[in-house]
N, C-alpha and C. Protein backbone atom coordinates (compact mmCIF):
# COMPACT_ATOMS: atom_id res chain seq x y z
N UNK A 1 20.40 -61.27 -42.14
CA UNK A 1 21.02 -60.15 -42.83
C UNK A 1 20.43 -58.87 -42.28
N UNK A 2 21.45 -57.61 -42.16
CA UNK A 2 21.12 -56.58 -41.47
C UNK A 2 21.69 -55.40 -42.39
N UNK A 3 20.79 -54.27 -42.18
CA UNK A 3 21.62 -52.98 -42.96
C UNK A 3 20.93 -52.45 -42.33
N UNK A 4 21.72 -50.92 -42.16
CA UNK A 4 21.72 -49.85 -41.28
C UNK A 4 21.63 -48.94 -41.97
N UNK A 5 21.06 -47.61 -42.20
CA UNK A 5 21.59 -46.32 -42.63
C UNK A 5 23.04 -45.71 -42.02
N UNK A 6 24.04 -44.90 -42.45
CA UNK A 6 24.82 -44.99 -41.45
C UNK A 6 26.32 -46.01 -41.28
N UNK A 7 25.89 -47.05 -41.45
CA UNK A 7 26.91 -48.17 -41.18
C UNK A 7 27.71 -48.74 -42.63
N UNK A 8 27.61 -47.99 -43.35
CA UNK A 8 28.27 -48.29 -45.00
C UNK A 8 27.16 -48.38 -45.55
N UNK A 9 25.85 -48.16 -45.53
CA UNK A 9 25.05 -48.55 -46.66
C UNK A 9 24.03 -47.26 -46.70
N UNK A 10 24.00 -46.97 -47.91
CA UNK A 10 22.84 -46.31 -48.31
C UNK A 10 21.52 -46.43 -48.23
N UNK A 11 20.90 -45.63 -47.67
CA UNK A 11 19.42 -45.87 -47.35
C UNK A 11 18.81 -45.35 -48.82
N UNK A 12 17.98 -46.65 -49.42
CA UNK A 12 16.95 -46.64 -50.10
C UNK A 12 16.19 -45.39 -50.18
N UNK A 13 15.85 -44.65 -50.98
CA UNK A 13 14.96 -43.68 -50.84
C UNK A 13 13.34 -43.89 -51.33
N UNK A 14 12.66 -43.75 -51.24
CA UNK A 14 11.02 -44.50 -51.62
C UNK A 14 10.61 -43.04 -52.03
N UNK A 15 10.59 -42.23 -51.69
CA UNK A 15 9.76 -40.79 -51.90
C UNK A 15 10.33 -39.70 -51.74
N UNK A 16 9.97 -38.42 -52.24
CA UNK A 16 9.86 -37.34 -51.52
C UNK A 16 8.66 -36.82 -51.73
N UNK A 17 8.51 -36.13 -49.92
CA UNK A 17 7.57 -35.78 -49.38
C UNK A 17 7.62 -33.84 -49.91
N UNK A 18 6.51 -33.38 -48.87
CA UNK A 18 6.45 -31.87 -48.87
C UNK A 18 7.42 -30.93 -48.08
N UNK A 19 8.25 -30.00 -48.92
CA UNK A 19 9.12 -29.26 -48.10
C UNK A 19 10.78 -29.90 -48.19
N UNK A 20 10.42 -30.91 -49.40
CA UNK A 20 11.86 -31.32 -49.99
C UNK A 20 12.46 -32.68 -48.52
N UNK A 21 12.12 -32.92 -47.90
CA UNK A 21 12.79 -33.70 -46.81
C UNK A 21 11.64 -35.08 -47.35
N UNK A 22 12.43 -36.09 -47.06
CA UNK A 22 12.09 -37.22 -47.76
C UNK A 22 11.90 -38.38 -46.85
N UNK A 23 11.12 -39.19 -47.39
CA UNK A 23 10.91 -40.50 -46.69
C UNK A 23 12.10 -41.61 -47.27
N UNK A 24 12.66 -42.64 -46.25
CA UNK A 24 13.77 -43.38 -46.59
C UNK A 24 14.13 -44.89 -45.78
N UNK A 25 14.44 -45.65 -46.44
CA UNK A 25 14.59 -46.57 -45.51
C UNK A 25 15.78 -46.84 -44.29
N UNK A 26 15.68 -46.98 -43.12
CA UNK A 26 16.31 -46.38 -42.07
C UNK A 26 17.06 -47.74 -41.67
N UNK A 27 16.63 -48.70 -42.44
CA UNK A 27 17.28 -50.22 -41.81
C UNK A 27 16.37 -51.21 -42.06
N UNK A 28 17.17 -52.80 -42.30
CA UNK A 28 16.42 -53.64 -42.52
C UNK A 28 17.28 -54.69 -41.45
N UNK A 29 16.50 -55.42 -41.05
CA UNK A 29 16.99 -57.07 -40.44
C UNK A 29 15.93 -58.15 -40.90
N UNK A 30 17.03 -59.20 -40.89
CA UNK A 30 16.41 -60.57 -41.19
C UNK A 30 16.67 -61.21 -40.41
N UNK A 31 15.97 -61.91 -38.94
CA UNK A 31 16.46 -62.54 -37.96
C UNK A 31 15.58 -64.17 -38.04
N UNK A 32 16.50 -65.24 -37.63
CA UNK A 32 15.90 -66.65 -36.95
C UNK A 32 14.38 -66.50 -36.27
N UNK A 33 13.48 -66.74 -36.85
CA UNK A 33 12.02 -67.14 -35.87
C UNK A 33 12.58 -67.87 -34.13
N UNK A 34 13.70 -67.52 -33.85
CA UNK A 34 13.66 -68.13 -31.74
C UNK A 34 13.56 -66.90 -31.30
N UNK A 35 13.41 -67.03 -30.03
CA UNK A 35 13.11 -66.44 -28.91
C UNK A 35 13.99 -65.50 -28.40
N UNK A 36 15.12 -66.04 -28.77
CA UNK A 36 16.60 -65.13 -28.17
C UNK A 36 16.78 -64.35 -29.04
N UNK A 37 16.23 -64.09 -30.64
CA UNK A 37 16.46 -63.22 -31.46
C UNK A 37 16.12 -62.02 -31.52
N UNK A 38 14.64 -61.88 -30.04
CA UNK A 38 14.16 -60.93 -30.07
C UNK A 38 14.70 -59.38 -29.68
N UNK A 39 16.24 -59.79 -29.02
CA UNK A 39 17.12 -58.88 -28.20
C UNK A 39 17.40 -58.11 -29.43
N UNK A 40 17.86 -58.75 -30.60
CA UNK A 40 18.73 -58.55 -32.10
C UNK A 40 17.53 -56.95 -32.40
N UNK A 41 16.03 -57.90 -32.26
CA UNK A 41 15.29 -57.09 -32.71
C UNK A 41 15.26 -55.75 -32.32
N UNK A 42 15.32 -55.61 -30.73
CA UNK A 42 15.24 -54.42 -30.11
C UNK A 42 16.97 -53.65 -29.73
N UNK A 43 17.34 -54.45 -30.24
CA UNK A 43 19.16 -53.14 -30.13
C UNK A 43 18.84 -52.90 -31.79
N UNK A 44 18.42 -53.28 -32.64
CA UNK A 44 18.70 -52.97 -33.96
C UNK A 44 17.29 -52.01 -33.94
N UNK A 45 16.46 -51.75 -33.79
CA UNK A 45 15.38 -50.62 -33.60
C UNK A 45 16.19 -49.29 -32.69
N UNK A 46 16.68 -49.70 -31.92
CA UNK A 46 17.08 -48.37 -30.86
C UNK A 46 17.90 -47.76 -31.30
N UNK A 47 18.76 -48.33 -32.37
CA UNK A 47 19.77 -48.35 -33.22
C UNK A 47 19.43 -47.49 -34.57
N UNK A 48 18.27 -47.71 -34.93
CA UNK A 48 17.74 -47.30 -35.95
C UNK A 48 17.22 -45.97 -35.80
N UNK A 49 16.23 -45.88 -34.99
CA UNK A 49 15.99 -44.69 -34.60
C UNK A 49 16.03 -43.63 -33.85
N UNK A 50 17.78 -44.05 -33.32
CA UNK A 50 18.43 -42.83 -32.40
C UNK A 50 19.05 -41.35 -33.20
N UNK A 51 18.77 -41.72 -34.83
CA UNK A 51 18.98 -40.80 -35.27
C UNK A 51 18.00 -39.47 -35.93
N UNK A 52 16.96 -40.40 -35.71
CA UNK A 52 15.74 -39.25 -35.60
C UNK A 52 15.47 -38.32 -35.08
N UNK A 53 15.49 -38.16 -34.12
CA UNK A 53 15.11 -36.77 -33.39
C UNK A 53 13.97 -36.38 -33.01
N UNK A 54 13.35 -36.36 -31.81
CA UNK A 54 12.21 -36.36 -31.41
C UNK A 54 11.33 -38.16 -31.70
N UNK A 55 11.86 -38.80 -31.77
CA UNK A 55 11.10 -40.34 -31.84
C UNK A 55 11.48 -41.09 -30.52
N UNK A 56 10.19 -41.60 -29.74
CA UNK A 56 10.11 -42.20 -28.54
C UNK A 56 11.07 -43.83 -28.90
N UNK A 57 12.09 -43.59 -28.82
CA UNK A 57 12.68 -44.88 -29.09
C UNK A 57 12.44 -46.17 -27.99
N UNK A 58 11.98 -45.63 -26.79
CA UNK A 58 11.25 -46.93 -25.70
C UNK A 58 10.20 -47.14 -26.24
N UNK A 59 9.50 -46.34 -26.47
CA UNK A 59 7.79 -47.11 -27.37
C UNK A 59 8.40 -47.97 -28.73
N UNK A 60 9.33 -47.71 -29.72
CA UNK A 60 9.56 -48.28 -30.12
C UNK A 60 10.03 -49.54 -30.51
N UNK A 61 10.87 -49.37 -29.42
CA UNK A 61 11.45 -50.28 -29.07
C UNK A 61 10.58 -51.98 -28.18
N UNK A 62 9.53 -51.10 -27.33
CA UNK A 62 8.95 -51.97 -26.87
C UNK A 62 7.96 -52.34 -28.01
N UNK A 63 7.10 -51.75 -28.87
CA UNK A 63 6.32 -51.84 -29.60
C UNK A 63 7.02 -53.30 -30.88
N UNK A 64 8.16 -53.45 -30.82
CA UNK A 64 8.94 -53.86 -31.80
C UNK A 64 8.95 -55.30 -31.16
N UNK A 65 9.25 -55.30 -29.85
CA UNK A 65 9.83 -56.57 -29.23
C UNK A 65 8.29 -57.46 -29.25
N UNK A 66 7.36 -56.55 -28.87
CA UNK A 66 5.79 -57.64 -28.91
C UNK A 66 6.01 -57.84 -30.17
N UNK A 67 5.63 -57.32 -31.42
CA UNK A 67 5.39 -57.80 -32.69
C UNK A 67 6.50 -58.83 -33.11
N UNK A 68 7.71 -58.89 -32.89
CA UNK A 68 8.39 -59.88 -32.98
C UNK A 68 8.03 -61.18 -32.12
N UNK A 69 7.99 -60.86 -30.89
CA UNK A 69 7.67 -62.25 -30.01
C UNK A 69 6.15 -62.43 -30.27
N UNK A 70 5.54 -61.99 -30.91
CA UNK A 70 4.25 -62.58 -31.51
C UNK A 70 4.32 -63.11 -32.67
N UNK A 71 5.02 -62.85 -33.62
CA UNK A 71 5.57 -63.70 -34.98
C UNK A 71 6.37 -64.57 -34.69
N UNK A 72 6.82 -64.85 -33.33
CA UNK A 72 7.59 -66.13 -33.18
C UNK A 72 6.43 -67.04 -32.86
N UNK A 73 6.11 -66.59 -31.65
CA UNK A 73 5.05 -67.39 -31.27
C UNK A 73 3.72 -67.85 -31.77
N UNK A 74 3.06 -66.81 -32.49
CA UNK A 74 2.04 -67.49 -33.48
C UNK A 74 1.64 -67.70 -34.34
N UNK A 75 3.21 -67.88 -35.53
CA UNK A 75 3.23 -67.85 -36.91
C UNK A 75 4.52 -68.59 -37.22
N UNK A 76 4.24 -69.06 -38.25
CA UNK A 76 5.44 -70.20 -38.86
C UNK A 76 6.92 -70.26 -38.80
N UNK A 77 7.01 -68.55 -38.43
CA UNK A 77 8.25 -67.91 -38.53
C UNK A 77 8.66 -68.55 -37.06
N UNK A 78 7.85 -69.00 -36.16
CA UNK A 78 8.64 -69.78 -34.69
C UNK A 78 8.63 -71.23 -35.42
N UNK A 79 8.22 -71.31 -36.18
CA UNK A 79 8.90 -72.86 -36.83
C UNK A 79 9.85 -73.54 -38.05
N UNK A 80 10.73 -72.83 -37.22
CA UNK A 80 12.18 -72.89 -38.26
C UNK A 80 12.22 -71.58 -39.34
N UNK A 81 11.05 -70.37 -39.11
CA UNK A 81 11.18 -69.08 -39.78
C UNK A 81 12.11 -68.07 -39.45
N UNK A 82 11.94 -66.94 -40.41
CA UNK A 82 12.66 -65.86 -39.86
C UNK A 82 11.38 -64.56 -39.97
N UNK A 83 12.21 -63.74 -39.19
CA UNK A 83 11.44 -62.14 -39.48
C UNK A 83 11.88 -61.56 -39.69
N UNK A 84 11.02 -60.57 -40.39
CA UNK A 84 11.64 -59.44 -40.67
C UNK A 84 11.60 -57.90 -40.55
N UNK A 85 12.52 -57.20 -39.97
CA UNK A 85 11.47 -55.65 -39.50
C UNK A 85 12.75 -54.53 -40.15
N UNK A 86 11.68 -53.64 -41.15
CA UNK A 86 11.78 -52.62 -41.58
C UNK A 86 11.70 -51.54 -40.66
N UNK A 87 12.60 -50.13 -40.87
CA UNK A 87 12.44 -48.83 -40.32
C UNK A 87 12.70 -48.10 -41.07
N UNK A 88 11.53 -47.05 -40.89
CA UNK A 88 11.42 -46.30 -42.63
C UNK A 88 11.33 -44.61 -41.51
N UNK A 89 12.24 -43.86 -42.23
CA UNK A 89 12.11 -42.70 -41.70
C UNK A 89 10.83 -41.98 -42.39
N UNK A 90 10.07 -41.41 -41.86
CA UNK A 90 9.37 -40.13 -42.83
C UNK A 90 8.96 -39.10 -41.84
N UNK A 91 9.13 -37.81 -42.91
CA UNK A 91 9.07 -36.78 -42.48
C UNK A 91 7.96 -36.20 -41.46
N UNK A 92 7.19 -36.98 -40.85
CA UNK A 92 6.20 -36.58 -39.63
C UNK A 92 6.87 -37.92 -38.39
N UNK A 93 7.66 -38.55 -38.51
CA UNK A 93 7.88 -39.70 -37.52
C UNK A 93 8.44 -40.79 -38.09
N UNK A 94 8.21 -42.20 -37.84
CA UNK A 94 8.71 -43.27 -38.22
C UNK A 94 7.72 -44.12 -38.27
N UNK A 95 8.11 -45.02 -39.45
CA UNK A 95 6.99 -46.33 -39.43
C UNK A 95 7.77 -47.57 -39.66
N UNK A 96 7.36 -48.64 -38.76
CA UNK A 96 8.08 -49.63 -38.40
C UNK A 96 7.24 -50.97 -38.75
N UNK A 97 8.26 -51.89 -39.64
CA UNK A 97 7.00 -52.98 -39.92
C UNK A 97 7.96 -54.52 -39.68
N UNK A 98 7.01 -55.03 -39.39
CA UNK A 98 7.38 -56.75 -38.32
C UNK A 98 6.45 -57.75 -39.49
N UNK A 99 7.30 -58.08 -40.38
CA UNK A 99 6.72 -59.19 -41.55
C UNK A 99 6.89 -60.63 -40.96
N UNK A 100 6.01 -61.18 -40.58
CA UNK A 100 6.42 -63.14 -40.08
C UNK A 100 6.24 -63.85 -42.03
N UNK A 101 6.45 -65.22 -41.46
CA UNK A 101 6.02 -65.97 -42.60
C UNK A 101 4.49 -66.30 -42.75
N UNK A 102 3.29 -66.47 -42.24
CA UNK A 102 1.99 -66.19 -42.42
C UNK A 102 1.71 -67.14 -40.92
N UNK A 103 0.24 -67.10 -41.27
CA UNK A 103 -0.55 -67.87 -39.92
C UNK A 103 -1.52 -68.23 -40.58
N UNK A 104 -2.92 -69.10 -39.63
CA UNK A 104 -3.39 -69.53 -40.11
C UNK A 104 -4.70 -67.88 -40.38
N UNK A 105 -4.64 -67.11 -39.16
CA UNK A 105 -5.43 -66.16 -39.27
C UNK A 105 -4.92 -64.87 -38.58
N UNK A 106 -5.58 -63.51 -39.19
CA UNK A 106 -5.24 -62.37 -39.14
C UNK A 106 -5.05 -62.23 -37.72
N UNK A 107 -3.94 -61.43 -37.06
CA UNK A 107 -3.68 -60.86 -36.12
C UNK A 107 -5.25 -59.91 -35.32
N UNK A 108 -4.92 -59.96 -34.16
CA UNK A 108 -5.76 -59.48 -33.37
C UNK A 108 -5.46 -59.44 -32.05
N UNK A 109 -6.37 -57.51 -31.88
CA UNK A 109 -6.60 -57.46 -30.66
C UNK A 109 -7.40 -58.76 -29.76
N UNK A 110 -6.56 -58.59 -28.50
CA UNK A 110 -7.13 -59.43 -27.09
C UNK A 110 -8.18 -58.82 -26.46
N UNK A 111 -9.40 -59.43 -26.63
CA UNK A 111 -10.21 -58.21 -25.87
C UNK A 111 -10.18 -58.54 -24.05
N UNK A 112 -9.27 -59.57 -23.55
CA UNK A 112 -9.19 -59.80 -22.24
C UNK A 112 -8.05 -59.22 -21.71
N UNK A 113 -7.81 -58.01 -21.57
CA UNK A 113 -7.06 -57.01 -20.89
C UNK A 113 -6.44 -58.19 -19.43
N UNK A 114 -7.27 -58.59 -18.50
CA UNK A 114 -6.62 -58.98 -17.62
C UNK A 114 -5.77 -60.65 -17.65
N UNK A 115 -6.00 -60.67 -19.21
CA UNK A 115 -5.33 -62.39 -19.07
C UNK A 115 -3.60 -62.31 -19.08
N UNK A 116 -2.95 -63.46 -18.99
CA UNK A 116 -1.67 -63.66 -18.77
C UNK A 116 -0.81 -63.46 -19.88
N UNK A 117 -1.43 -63.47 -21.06
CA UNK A 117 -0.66 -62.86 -21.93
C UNK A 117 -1.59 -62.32 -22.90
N UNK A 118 -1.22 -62.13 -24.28
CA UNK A 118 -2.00 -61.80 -25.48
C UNK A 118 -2.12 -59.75 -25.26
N UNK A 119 -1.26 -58.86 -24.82
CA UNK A 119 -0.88 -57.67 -24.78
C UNK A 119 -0.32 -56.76 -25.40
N UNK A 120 0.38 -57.74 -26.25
CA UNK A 120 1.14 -57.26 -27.61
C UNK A 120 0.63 -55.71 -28.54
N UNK A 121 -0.57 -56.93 -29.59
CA UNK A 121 -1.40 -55.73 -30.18
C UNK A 121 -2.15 -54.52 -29.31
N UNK A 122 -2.51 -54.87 -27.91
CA UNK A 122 -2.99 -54.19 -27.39
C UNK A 122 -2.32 -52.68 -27.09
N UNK A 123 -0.95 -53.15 -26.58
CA UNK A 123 -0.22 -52.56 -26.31
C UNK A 123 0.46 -51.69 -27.83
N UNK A 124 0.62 -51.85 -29.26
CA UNK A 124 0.56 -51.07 -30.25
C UNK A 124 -0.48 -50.61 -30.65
N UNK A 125 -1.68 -50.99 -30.05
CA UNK A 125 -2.80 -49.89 -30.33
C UNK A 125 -2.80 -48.89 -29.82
N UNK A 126 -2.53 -48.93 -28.39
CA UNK A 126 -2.10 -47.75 -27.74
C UNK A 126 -1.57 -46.99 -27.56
N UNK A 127 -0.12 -47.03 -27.69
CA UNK A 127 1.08 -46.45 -27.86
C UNK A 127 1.17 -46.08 -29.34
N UNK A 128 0.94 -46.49 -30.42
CA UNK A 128 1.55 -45.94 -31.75
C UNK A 128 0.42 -44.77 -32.04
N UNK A 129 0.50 -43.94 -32.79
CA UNK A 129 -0.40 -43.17 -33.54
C UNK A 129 -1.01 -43.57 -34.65
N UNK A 130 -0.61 -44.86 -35.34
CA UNK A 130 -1.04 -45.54 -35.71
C UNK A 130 -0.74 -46.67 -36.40
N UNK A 131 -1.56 -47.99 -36.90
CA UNK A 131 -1.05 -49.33 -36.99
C UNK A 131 -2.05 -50.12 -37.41
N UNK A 132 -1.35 -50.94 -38.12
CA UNK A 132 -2.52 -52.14 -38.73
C UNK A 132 -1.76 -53.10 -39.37
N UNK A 133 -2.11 -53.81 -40.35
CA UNK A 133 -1.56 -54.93 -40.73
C UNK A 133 -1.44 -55.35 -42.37
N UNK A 134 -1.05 -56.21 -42.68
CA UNK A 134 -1.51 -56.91 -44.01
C UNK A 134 -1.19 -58.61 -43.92
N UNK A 135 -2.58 -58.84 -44.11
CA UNK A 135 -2.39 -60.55 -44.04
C UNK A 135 -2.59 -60.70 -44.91
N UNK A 136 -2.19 -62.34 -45.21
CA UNK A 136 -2.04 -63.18 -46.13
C UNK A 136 -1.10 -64.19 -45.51
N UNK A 137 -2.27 -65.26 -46.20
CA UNK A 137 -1.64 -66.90 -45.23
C UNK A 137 -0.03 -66.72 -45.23
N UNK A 138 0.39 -66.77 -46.55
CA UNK A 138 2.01 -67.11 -46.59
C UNK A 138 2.96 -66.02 -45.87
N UNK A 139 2.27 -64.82 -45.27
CA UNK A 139 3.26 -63.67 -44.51
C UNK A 139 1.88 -62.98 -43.88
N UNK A 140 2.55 -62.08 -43.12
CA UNK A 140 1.62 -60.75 -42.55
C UNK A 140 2.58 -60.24 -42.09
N UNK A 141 2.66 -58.41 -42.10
CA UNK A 141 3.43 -57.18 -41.61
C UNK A 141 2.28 -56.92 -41.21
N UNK A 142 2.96 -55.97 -39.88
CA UNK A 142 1.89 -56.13 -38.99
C UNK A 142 2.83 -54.45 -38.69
N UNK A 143 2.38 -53.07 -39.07
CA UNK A 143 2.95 -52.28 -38.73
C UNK A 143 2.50 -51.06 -38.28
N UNK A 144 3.40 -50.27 -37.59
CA UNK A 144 3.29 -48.39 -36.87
C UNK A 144 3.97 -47.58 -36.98
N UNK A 145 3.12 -46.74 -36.88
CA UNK A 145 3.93 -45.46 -36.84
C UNK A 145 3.92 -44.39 -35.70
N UNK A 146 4.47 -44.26 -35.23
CA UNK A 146 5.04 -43.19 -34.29
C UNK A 146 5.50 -41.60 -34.85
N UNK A 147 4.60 -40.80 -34.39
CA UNK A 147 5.14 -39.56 -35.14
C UNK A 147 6.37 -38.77 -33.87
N UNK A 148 6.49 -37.66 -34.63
CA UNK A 148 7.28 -36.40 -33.81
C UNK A 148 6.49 -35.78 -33.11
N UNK A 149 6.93 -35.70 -32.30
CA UNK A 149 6.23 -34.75 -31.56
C UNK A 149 6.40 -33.26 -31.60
N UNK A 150 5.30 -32.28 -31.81
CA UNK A 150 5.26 -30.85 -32.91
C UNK A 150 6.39 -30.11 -32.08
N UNK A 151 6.94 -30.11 -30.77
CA UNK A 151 7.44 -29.14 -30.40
C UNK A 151 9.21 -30.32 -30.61
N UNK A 152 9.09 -31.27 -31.20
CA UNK A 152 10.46 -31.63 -32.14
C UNK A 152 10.58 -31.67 -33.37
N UNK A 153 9.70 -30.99 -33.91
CA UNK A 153 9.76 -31.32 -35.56
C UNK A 153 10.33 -29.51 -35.80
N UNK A 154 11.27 -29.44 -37.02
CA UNK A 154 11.53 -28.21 -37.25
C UNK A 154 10.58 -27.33 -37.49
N UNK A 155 10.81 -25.85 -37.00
CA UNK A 155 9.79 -25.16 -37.04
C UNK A 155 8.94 -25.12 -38.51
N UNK A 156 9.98 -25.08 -39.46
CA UNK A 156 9.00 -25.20 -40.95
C UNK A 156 8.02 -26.42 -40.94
N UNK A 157 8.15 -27.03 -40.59
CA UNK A 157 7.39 -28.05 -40.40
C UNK A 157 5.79 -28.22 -40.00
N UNK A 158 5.83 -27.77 -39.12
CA UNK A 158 4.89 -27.70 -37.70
C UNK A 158 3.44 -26.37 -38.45
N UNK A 159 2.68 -27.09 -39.17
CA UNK A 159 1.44 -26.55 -38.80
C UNK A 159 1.75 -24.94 -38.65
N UNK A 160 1.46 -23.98 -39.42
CA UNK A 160 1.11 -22.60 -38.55
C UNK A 160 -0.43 -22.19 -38.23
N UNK A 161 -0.99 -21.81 -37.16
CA UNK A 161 -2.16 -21.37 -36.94
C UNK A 161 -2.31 -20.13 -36.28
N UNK A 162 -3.13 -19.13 -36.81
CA UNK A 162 -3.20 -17.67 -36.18
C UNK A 162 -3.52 -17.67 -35.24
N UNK A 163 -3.49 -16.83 -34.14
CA UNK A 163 -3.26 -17.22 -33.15
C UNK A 163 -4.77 -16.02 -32.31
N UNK A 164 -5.40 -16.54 -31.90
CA UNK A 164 -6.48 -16.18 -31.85
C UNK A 164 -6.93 -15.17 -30.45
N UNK A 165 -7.39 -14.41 -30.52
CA UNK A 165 -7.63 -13.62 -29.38
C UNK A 165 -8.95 -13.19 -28.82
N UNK A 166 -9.64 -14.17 -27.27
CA UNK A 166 -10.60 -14.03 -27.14
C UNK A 166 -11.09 -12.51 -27.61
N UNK A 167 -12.20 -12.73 -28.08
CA UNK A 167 -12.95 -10.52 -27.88
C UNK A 167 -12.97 -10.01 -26.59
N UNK A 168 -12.55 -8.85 -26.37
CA UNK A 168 -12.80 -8.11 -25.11
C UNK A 168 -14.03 -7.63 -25.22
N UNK A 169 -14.68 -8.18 -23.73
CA UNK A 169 -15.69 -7.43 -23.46
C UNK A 169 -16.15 -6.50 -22.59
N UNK A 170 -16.88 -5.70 -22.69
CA UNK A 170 -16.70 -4.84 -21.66
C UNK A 170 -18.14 -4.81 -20.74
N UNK A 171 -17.98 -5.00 -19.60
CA UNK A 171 -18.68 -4.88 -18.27
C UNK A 171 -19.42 -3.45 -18.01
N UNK A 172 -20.85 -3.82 -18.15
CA UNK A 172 -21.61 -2.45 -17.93
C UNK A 172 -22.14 -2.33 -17.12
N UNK A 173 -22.23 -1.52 -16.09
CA UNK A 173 -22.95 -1.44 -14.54
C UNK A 173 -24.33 -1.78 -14.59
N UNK A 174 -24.97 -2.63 -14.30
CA UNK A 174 -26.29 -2.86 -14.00
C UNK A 174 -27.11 -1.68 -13.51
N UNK A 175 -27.77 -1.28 -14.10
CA UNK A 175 -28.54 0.07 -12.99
C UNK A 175 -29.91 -0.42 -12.45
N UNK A 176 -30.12 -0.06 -11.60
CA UNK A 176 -31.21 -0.37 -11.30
C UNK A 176 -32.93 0.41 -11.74
């Protein structure tokens, strides 16, 4: 099962934030724990957050496809499960969450950068602004967020800071 903001359905609202613009849910899917589902995962993310504005939808997008092909692969949800990934708009960026059916233990960074696989988390540590998880045997969401970037967020938005001006100094002839 899938819903879209956009596509006949109303997006859920969870909050409002500061400055009246609100946090909301941007889409839900429920896909098969296989392998081929992971495509579903990443057209329905690119999908989701092409209406944002200023959101890296390739980081997302890639960020989306590991956390899915890691809940296939090392959680129940590749054994006859499904997953599930939320996209929640809020007003500094987006936060995106990849729920499996559980494992036996908490997700984790690979600390072997050069092995053949295990890149996933590595690769959302890096790329998101930020991310973490919630376990528990019977599920874990495993999620990020990606903000705007300040020179895409509306100007009300964006931090004001005075704008500062070294002191002039003035150069006095050395005399001898």
């Amino acid at each position: 099962m899938d819903s879209l903001a956009g596509s006949g359905h109303q997006p859920a609202r969870t909050g409002q934030e500061a400055g009246g613009r609100r946090s909301c849910v941007l889409g839900t899917l429920t896909v098969p724990g296989r392998p081929e589902q992971v495509v579903r995962a990443r057209e329905f993310v690119t999908h989701a957050v092409s209406g944002t504005g200023g959101i890296d939808s390739d980081a997302a997008t890639l960020l989306t496809s590991e956390l899915v092909t890691n809940a296939i692969q090392h959680t129940r949800s590749g054994h006859g499960g499904s997953v599930a990934v939320t996209v929640i708009g809020l007003p500094d960026g987006v936060l995106i969450e990849v729920t499996d059916q559980g494992a036996a233990e908490a997700p984790a960074v690979k600390s072997e950068l050069y092995g053949a696989e295990g890149h996933g988390l590595y690769l959302v540590q890096q790329l998101a602004g930020r991310w973490g998880y919630l376990y528990d045997p019977a599920g874990t969401t495993v999620w990020f967020h990606l903000a705007v970037p300040a020179a895409a967020s509306p100007p009300e938005s964006r931090p004001r800071a005075p704008i500062a001006r070294p002191p002039v100094q003035r150069l006095r002839p050395v005399l001898p």
